[in-house]
C-alpha atoms as a PDB file:
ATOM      1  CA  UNK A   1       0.000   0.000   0.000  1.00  0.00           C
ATOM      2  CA  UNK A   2       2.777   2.044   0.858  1.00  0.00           C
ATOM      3  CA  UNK A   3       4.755   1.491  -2.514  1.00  0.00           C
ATOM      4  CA  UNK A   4       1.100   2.053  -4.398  1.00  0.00           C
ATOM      5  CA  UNK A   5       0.847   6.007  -2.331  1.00  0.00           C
ATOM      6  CA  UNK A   6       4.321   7.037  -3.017  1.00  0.00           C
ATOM      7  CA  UNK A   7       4.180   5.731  -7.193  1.00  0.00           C
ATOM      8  CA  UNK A   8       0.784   7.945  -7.045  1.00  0.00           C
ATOM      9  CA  UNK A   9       2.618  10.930  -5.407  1.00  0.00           C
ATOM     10  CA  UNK A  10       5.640  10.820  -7.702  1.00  0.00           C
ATOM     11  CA  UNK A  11       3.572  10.507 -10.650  1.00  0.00           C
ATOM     12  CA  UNK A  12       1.271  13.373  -9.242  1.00  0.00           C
ATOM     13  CA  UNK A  13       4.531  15.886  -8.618  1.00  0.00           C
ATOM     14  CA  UNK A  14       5.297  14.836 -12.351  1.00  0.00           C
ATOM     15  CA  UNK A  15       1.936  16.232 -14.174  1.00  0.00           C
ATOM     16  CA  UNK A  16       2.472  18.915 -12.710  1.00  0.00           C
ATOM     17  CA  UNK A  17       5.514  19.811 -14.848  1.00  0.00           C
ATOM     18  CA  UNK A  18       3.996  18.658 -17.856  1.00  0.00           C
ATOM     19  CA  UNK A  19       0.979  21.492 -17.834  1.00  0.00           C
ATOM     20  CA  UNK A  20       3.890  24.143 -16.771  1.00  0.00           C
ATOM     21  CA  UNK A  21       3.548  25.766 -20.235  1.00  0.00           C
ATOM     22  CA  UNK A  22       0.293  25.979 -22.356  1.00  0.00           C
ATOM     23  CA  UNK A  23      -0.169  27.069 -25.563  1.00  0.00           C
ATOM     24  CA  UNK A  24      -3.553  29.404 -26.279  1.00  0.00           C
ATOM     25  CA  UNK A  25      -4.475  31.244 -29.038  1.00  0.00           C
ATOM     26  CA  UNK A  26      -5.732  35.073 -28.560  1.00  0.00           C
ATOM     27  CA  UNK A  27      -9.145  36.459 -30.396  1.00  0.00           C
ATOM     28  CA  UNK A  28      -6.694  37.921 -33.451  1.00  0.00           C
ATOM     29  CA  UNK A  29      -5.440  34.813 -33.609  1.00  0.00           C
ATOM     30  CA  UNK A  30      -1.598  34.901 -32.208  1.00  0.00           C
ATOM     31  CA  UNK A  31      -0.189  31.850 -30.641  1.00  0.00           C
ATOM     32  CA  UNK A  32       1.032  32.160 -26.975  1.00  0.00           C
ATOM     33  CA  UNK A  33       2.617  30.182 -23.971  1.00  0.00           C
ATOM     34  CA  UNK A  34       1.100  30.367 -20.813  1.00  0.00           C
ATOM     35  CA  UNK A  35       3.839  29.966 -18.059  1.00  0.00           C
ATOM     36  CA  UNK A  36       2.910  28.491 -14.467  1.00  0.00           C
ATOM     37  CA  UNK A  37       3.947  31.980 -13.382  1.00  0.00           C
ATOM     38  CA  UNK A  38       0.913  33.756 -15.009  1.00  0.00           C
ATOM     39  CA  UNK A  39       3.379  35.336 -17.232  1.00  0.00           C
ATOM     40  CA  UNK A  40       3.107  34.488 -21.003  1.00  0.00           C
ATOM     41  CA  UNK A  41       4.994  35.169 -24.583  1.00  0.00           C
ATOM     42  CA  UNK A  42       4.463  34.720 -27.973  1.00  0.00           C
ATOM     43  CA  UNK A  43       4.897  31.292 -29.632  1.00  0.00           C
ATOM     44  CA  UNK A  44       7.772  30.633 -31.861  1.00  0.00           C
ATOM     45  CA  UNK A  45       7.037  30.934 -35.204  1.00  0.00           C
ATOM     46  CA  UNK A  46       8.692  29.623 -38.293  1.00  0.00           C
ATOM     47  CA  UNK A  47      11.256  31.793 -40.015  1.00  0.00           C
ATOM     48  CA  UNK A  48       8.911  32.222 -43.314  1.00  0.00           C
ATOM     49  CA  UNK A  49       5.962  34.150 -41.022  1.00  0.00           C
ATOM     50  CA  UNK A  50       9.023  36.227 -39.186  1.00  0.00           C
ATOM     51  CA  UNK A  51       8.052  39.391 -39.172  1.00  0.00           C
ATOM     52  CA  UNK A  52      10.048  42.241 -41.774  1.00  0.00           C
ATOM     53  CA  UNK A  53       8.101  45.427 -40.368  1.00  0.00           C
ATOM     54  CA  UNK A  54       9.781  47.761 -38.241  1.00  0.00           C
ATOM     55  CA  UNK A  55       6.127  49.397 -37.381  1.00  0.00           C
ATOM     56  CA  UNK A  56       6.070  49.241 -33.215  1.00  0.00           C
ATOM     57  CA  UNK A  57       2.636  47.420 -34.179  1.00  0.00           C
ATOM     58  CA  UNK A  58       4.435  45.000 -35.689  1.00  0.00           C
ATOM     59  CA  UNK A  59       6.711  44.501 -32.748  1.00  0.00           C
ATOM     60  CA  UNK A  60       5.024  44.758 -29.924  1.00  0.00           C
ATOM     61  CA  UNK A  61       2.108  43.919 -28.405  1.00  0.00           C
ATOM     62  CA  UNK A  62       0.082  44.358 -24.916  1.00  0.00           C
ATOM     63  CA  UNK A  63      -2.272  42.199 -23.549  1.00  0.00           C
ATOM     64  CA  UNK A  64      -4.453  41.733 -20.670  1.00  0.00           C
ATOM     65  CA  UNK A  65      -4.942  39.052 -18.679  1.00  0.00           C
ATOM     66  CA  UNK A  66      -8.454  38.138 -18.046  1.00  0.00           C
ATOM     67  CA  UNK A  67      -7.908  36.640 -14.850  1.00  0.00           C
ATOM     68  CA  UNK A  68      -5.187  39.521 -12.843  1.00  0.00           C
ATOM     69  CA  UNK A  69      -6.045  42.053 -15.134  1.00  0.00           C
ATOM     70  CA  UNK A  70      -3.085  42.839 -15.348  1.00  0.00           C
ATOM     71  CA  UNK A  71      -1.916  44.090 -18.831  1.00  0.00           C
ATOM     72  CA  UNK A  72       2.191  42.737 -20.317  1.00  0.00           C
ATOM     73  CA  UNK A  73       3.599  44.806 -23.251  1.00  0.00           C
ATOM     74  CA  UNK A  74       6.426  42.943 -24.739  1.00  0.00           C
ATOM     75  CA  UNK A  75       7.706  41.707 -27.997  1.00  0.00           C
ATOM     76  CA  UNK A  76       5.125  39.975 -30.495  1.00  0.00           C
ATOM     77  CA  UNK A  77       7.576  37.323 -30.692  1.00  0.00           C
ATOM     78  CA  UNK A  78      10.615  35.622 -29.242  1.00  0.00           C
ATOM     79  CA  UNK A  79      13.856  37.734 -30.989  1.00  0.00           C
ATOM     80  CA  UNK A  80      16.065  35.042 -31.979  1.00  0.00           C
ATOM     81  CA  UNK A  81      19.563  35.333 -33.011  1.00  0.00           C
ATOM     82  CA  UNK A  82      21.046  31.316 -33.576  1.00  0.00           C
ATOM     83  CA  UNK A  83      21.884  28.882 -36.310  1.00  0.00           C
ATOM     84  CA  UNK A  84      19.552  27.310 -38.419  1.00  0.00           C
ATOM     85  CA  UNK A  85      19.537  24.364 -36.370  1.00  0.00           C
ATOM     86  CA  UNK A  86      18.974  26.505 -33.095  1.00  0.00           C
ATOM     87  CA  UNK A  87      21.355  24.639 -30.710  1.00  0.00           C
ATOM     88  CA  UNK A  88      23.666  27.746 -30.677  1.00  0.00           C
ATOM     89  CA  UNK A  89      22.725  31.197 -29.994  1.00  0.00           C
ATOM     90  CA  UNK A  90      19.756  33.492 -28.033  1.00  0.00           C
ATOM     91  CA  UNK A  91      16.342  33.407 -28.093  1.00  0.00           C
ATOM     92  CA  UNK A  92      14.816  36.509 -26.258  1.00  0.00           C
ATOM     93  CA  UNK A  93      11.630  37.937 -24.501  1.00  0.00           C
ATOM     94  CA  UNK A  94      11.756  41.724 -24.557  1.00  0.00           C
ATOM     95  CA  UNK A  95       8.931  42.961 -22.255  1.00  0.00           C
ATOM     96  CA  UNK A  96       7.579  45.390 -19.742  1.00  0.00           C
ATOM     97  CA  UNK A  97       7.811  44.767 -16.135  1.00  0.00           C
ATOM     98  CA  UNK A  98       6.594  46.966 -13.155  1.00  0.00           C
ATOM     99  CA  UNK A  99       8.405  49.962 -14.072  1.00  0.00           C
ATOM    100  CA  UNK A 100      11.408  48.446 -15.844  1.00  0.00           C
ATOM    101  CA  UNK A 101      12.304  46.972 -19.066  1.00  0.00           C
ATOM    102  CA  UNK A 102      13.045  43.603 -19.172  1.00  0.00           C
ATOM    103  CA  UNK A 103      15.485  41.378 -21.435  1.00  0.00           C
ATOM    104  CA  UNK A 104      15.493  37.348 -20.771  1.00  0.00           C
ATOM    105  CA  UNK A 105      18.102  35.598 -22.662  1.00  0.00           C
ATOM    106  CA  UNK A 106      17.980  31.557 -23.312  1.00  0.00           C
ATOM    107  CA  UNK A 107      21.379  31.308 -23.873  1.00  0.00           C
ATOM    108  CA  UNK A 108      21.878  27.849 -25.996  1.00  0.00           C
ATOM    109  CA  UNK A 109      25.477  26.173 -27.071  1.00  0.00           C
ATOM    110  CA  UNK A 110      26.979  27.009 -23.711  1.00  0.00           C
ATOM    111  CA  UNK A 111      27.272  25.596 -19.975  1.00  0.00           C
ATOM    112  CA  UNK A 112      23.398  25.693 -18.931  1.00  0.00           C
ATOM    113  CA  UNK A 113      24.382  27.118 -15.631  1.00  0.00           C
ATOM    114  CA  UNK A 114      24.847  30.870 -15.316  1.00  0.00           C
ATOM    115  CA  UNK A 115      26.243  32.683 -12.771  1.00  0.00           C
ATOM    116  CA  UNK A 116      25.055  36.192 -11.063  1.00  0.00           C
ATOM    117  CA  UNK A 117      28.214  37.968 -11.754  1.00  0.00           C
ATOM    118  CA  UNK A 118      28.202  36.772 -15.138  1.00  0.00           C
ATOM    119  CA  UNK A 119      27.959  39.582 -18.096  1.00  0.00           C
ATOM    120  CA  UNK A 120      27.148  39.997 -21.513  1.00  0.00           C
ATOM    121  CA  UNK A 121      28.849  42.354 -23.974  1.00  0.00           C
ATOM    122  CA  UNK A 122      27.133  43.771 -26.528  1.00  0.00           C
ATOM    123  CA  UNK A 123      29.707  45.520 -29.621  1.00  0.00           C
ATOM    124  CA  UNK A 124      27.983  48.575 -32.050  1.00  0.00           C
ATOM    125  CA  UNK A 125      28.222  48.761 -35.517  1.00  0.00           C
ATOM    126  CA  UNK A 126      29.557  52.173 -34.566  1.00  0.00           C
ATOM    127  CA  UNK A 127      32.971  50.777 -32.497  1.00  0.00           C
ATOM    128  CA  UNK A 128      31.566  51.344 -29.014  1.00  0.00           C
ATOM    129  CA  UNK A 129      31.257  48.818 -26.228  1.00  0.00           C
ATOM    130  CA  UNK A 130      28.740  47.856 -23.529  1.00  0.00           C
ATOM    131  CA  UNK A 131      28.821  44.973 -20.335  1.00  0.00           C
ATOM    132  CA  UNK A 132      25.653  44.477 -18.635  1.00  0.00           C
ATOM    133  CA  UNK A 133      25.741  42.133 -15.529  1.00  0.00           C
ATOM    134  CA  UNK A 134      23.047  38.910 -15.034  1.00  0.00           C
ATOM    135  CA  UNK A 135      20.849  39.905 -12.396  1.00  0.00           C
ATOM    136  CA  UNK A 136      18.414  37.102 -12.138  1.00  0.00           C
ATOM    137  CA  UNK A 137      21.176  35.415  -9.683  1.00  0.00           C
ATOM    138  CA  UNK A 138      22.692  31.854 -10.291  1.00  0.00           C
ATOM    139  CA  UNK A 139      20.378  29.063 -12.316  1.00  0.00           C
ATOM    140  CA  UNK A 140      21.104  26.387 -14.299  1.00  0.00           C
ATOM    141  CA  UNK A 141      18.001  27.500 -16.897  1.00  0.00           C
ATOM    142  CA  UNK A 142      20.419  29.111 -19.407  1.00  0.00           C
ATOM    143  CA  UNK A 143      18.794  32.521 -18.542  1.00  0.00           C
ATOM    144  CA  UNK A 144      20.810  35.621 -18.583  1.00  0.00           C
ATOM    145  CA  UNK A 145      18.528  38.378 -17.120  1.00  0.00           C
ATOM    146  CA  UNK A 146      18.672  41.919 -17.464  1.00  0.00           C
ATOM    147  CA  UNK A 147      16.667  45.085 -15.982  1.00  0.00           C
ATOM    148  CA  UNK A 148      16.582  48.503 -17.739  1.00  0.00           C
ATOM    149  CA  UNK A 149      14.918  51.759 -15.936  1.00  0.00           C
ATOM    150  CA  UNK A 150      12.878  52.700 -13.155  1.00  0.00           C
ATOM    151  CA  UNK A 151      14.760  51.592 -10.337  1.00  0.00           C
ATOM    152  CA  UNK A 152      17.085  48.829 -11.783  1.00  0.00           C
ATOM    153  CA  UNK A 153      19.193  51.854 -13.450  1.00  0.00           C
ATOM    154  CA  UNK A 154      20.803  50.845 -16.530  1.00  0.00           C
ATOM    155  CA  UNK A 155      19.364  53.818 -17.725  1.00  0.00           C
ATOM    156  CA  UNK A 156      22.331  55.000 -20.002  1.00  0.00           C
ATOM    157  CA  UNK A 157      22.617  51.325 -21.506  1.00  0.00           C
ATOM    158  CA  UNK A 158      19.056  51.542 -22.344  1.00  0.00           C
ATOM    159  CA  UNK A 159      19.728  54.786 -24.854  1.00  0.00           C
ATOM    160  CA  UNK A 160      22.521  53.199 -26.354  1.00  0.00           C
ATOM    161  CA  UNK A 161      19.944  50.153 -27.240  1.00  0.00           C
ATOM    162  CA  UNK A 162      17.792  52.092 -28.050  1.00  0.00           C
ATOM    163  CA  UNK A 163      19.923  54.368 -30.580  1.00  0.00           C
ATOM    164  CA  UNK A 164      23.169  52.139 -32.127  1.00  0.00           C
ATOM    165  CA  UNK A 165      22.517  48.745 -34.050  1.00  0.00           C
ATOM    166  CA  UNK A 166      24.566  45.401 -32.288  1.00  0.00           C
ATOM    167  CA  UNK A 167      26.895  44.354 -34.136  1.00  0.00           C
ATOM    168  CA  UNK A 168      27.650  41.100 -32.077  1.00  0.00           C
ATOM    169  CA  UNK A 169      26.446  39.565 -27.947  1.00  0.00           C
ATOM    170  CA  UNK A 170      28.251  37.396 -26.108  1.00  0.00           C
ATOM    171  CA  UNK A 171      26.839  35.839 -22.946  1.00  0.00           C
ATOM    172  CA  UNK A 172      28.841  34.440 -20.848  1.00  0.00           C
ATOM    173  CA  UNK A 173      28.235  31.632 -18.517  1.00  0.00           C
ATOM    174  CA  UNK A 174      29.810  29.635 -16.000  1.00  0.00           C
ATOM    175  CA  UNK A 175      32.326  27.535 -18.404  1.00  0.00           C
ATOM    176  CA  UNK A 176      32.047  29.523 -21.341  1.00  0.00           C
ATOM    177  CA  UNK A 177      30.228  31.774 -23.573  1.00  0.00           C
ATOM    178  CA  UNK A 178      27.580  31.781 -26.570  1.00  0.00           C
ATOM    179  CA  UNK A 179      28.691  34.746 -29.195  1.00  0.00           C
ATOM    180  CA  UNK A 180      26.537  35.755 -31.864  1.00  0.00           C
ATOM    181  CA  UNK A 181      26.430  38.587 -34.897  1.00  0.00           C
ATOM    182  CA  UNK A 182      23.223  40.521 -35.781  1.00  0.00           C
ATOM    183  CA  UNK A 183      22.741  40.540 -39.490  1.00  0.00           C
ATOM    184  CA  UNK A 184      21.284  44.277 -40.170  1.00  0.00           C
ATOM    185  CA  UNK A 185      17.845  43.615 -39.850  1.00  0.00           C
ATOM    186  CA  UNK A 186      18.288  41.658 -36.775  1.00  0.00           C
ATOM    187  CA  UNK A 187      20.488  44.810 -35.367  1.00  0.00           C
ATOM    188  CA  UNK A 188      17.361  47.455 -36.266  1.00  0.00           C
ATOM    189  CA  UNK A 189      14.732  45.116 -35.249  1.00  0.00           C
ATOM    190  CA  UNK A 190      16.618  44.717 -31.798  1.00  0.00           C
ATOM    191  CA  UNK A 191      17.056  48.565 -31.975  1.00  0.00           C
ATOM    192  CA  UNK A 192      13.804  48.837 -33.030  1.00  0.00           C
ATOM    193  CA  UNK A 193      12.039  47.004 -30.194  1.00  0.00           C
ATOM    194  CA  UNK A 194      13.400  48.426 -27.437  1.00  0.00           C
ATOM    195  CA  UNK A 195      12.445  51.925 -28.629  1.00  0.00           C
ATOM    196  CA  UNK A 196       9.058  51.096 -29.425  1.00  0.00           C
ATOM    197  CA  UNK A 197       8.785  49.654 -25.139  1.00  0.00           C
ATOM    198  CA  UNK A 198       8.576  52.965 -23.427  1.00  0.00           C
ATOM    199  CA  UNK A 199       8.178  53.247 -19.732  1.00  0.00           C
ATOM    200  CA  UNK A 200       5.010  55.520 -18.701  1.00  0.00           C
END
Protein backbone atom coordinates (compact mmCIF):
# COMPACT_ATOMS: atom_id res chain seq x y z
CA UNK A 1 0.00 0.00 0.00
CA UNK A 2 2.78 2.04 0.86
CA UNK A 3 4.76 1.49 -2.51
CA UNK A 4 1.10 2.05 -4.40
CA UNK A 5 0.85 6.01 -2.33
CA UNK A 6 4.32 7.04 -3.02
CA UNK A 7 4.18 5.73 -7.19
CA UNK A 8 0.78 7.95 -7.05
CA UNK A 9 2.62 10.93 -5.41
CA UNK A 10 5.64 10.82 -7.70
CA UNK A 11 3.57 10.51 -10.65
CA UNK A 12 1.27 13.37 -9.24
CA UNK A 13 4.53 15.89 -8.62
CA UNK A 14 5.30 14.84 -12.35
CA UNK A 15 1.94 16.23 -14.17
CA UNK A 16 2.47 18.91 -12.71
CA UNK A 17 5.51 19.81 -14.85
CA UNK A 18 4.00 18.66 -17.86
CA UNK A 19 0.98 21.49 -17.83
CA UNK A 20 3.89 24.14 -16.77
CA UNK A 21 3.55 25.77 -20.24
CA UNK A 22 0.29 25.98 -22.36
CA UNK A 23 -0.17 27.07 -25.56
CA UNK A 24 -3.55 29.40 -26.28
CA UNK A 25 -4.48 31.24 -29.04
CA UNK A 26 -5.73 35.07 -28.56
CA UNK A 27 -9.15 36.46 -30.40
CA UNK A 28 -6.69 37.92 -33.45
CA UNK A 29 -5.44 34.81 -33.61
CA UNK A 30 -1.60 34.90 -32.21
CA UNK A 31 -0.19 31.85 -30.64
CA UNK A 32 1.03 32.16 -26.97
CA UNK A 33 2.62 30.18 -23.97
CA UNK A 34 1.10 30.37 -20.81
CA UNK A 35 3.84 29.97 -18.06
CA UNK A 36 2.91 28.49 -14.47
CA UNK A 37 3.95 31.98 -13.38
CA UNK A 38 0.91 33.76 -15.01
CA UNK A 39 3.38 35.34 -17.23
CA UNK A 40 3.11 34.49 -21.00
CA UNK A 41 4.99 35.17 -24.58
CA UNK A 42 4.46 34.72 -27.97
CA UNK A 43 4.90 31.29 -29.63
CA UNK A 44 7.77 30.63 -31.86
CA UNK A 45 7.04 30.93 -35.20
CA UNK A 46 8.69 29.62 -38.29
CA UNK A 47 11.26 31.79 -40.02
CA UNK A 48 8.91 32.22 -43.31
CA UNK A 49 5.96 34.15 -41.02
CA UNK A 50 9.02 36.23 -39.19
CA UNK A 51 8.05 39.39 -39.17
CA UNK A 52 10.05 42.24 -41.77
CA UNK A 53 8.10 45.43 -40.37
CA UNK A 54 9.78 47.76 -38.24
CA UNK A 55 6.13 49.40 -37.38
CA UNK A 56 6.07 49.24 -33.21
CA UNK A 57 2.64 47.42 -34.18
CA UNK A 58 4.44 45.00 -35.69
CA UNK A 59 6.71 44.50 -32.75
CA UNK A 60 5.02 44.76 -29.92
CA UNK A 61 2.11 43.92 -28.40
CA UNK A 62 0.08 44.36 -24.92
CA UNK A 63 -2.27 42.20 -23.55
CA UNK A 64 -4.45 41.73 -20.67
CA UNK A 65 -4.94 39.05 -18.68
CA UNK A 66 -8.45 38.14 -18.05
CA UNK A 67 -7.91 36.64 -14.85
CA UNK A 68 -5.19 39.52 -12.84
CA UNK A 69 -6.04 42.05 -15.13
CA UNK A 70 -3.09 42.84 -15.35
CA UNK A 71 -1.92 44.09 -18.83
CA UNK A 72 2.19 42.74 -20.32
CA UNK A 73 3.60 44.81 -23.25
CA UNK A 74 6.43 42.94 -24.74
CA UNK A 75 7.71 41.71 -28.00
CA UNK A 76 5.13 39.97 -30.50
CA UNK A 77 7.58 37.32 -30.69
CA UNK A 78 10.61 35.62 -29.24
CA UNK A 79 13.86 37.73 -30.99
CA UNK A 80 16.06 35.04 -31.98
CA UNK A 81 19.56 35.33 -33.01
CA UNK A 82 21.05 31.32 -33.58
CA UNK A 83 21.88 28.88 -36.31
CA UNK A 84 19.55 27.31 -38.42
CA UNK A 85 19.54 24.36 -36.37
CA UNK A 86 18.97 26.50 -33.09
CA UNK A 87 21.35 24.64 -30.71
CA UNK A 88 23.67 27.75 -30.68
CA UNK A 89 22.73 31.20 -29.99
CA UNK A 90 19.76 33.49 -28.03
CA UNK A 91 16.34 33.41 -28.09
CA UNK A 92 14.82 36.51 -26.26
CA UNK A 93 11.63 37.94 -24.50
CA UNK A 94 11.76 41.72 -24.56
CA UNK A 95 8.93 42.96 -22.26
CA UNK A 96 7.58 45.39 -19.74
CA UNK A 97 7.81 44.77 -16.13
CA UNK A 98 6.59 46.97 -13.15
CA UNK A 99 8.40 49.96 -14.07
CA UNK A 100 11.41 48.45 -15.84
CA UNK A 101 12.30 46.97 -19.07
CA UNK A 102 13.04 43.60 -19.17
CA UNK A 103 15.49 41.38 -21.44
CA UNK A 104 15.49 37.35 -20.77
CA UNK A 105 18.10 35.60 -22.66
CA UNK A 106 17.98 31.56 -23.31
CA UNK A 107 21.38 31.31 -23.87
CA UNK A 108 21.88 27.85 -26.00
CA UNK A 109 25.48 26.17 -27.07
CA UNK A 110 26.98 27.01 -23.71
CA UNK A 111 27.27 25.60 -19.98
CA UNK A 112 23.40 25.69 -18.93
CA UNK A 113 24.38 27.12 -15.63
CA UNK A 114 24.85 30.87 -15.32
CA UNK A 115 26.24 32.68 -12.77
CA UNK A 116 25.06 36.19 -11.06
CA UNK A 117 28.21 37.97 -11.75
CA UNK A 118 28.20 36.77 -15.14
CA UNK A 119 27.96 39.58 -18.10
CA UNK A 120 27.15 40.00 -21.51
CA UNK A 121 28.85 42.35 -23.97
CA UNK A 122 27.13 43.77 -26.53
CA UNK A 123 29.71 45.52 -29.62
CA UNK A 124 27.98 48.57 -32.05
CA UNK A 125 28.22 48.76 -35.52
CA UNK A 126 29.56 52.17 -34.57
CA UNK A 127 32.97 50.78 -32.50
CA UNK A 128 31.57 51.34 -29.01
CA UNK A 129 31.26 48.82 -26.23
CA UNK A 130 28.74 47.86 -23.53
CA UNK A 131 28.82 44.97 -20.33
CA UNK A 132 25.65 44.48 -18.64
CA UNK A 133 25.74 42.13 -15.53
CA UNK A 134 23.05 38.91 -15.03
CA UNK A 135 20.85 39.90 -12.40
CA UNK A 136 18.41 37.10 -12.14
CA UNK A 137 21.18 35.41 -9.68
CA UNK A 138 22.69 31.85 -10.29
CA UNK A 139 20.38 29.06 -12.32
CA UNK A 140 21.10 26.39 -14.30
CA UNK A 141 18.00 27.50 -16.90
CA UNK A 142 20.42 29.11 -19.41
CA UNK A 143 18.79 32.52 -18.54
CA UNK A 144 20.81 35.62 -18.58
CA UNK A 145 18.53 38.38 -17.12
CA UNK A 146 18.67 41.92 -17.46
CA UNK A 147 16.67 45.08 -15.98
CA UNK A 148 16.58 48.50 -17.74
CA UNK A 149 14.92 51.76 -15.94
CA UNK A 150 12.88 52.70 -13.15
CA UNK A 151 14.76 51.59 -10.34
CA UNK A 152 17.09 48.83 -11.78
CA UNK A 153 19.19 51.85 -13.45
CA UNK A 154 20.80 50.84 -16.53
CA UNK A 155 19.36 53.82 -17.72
CA UNK A 156 22.33 55.00 -20.00
CA UNK A 157 22.62 51.33 -21.51
CA UNK A 158 19.06 51.54 -22.34
CA UNK A 159 19.73 54.79 -24.85
CA UNK A 160 22.52 53.20 -26.35
CA UNK A 161 19.94 50.15 -27.24
CA UNK A 162 17.79 52.09 -28.05
CA UNK A 163 19.92 54.37 -30.58
CA UNK A 164 23.17 52.14 -32.13
CA UNK A 165 22.52 48.74 -34.05
CA UNK A 166 24.57 45.40 -32.29
CA UNK A 167 26.90 44.35 -34.14
CA UNK A 168 27.65 41.10 -32.08
CA UNK A 169 26.45 39.57 -27.95
CA UNK A 170 28.25 37.40 -26.11
CA UNK A 171 26.84 35.84 -22.95
CA UNK A 172 28.84 34.44 -20.85
CA UNK A 173 28.24 31.63 -18.52
CA UNK A 174 29.81 29.64 -16.00
CA UNK A 175 32.33 27.53 -18.40
CA UNK A 176 32.05 29.52 -21.34
CA UNK A 177 30.23 31.77 -23.57
CA UNK A 178 27.58 31.78 -26.57
CA UNK A 179 28.69 34.75 -29.20
CA UNK A 180 26.54 35.76 -31.86
CA UNK A 181 26.43 38.59 -34.90
CA UNK A 182 23.22 40.52 -35.78
CA UNK A 183 22.74 40.54 -39.49
CA UNK A 184 21.28 44.28 -40.17
CA UNK A 185 17.85 43.62 -39.85
CA UNK A 186 18.29 41.66 -36.77
CA UNK A 187 20.49 44.81 -35.37
CA UNK A 188 17.36 47.46 -36.27
CA UNK A 189 14.73 45.12 -35.25
CA UNK A 190 16.62 44.72 -31.80
CA UNK A 191 17.06 48.57 -31.97
CA UNK A 192 13.80 48.84 -33.03
CA UNK A 193 12.04 47.00 -30.19
CA UNK A 194 13.40 48.43 -27.44
CA UNK A 195 12.45 51.92 -28.63
CA UNK A 196 9.06 51.10 -29.43
CA UNK A 197 8.79 49.65 -25.14
CA UNK A 198 8.58 52.96 -23.43
CA UNK A 199 8.18 53.25 -19.73
CA UNK A 200 5.01 55.52 -18.70
Amino acid sequence: MKKTILLFTILLISSFGLFAQTEATTKDGKKVTLNDNGTWIYAETSETEEIVSFECADLISSETDKISGRTITGAIRRFLVANDARDYGFAMTIMMGAGSLILNIKVVGASSCVDDDNKMNLLFRDGTRLELKNIEGFNCKSTFTVYFGGGMGNTKALHAIRTKEVETMRVWTSDGFVEKDFSSEQSKKFMKIFDCLRLK
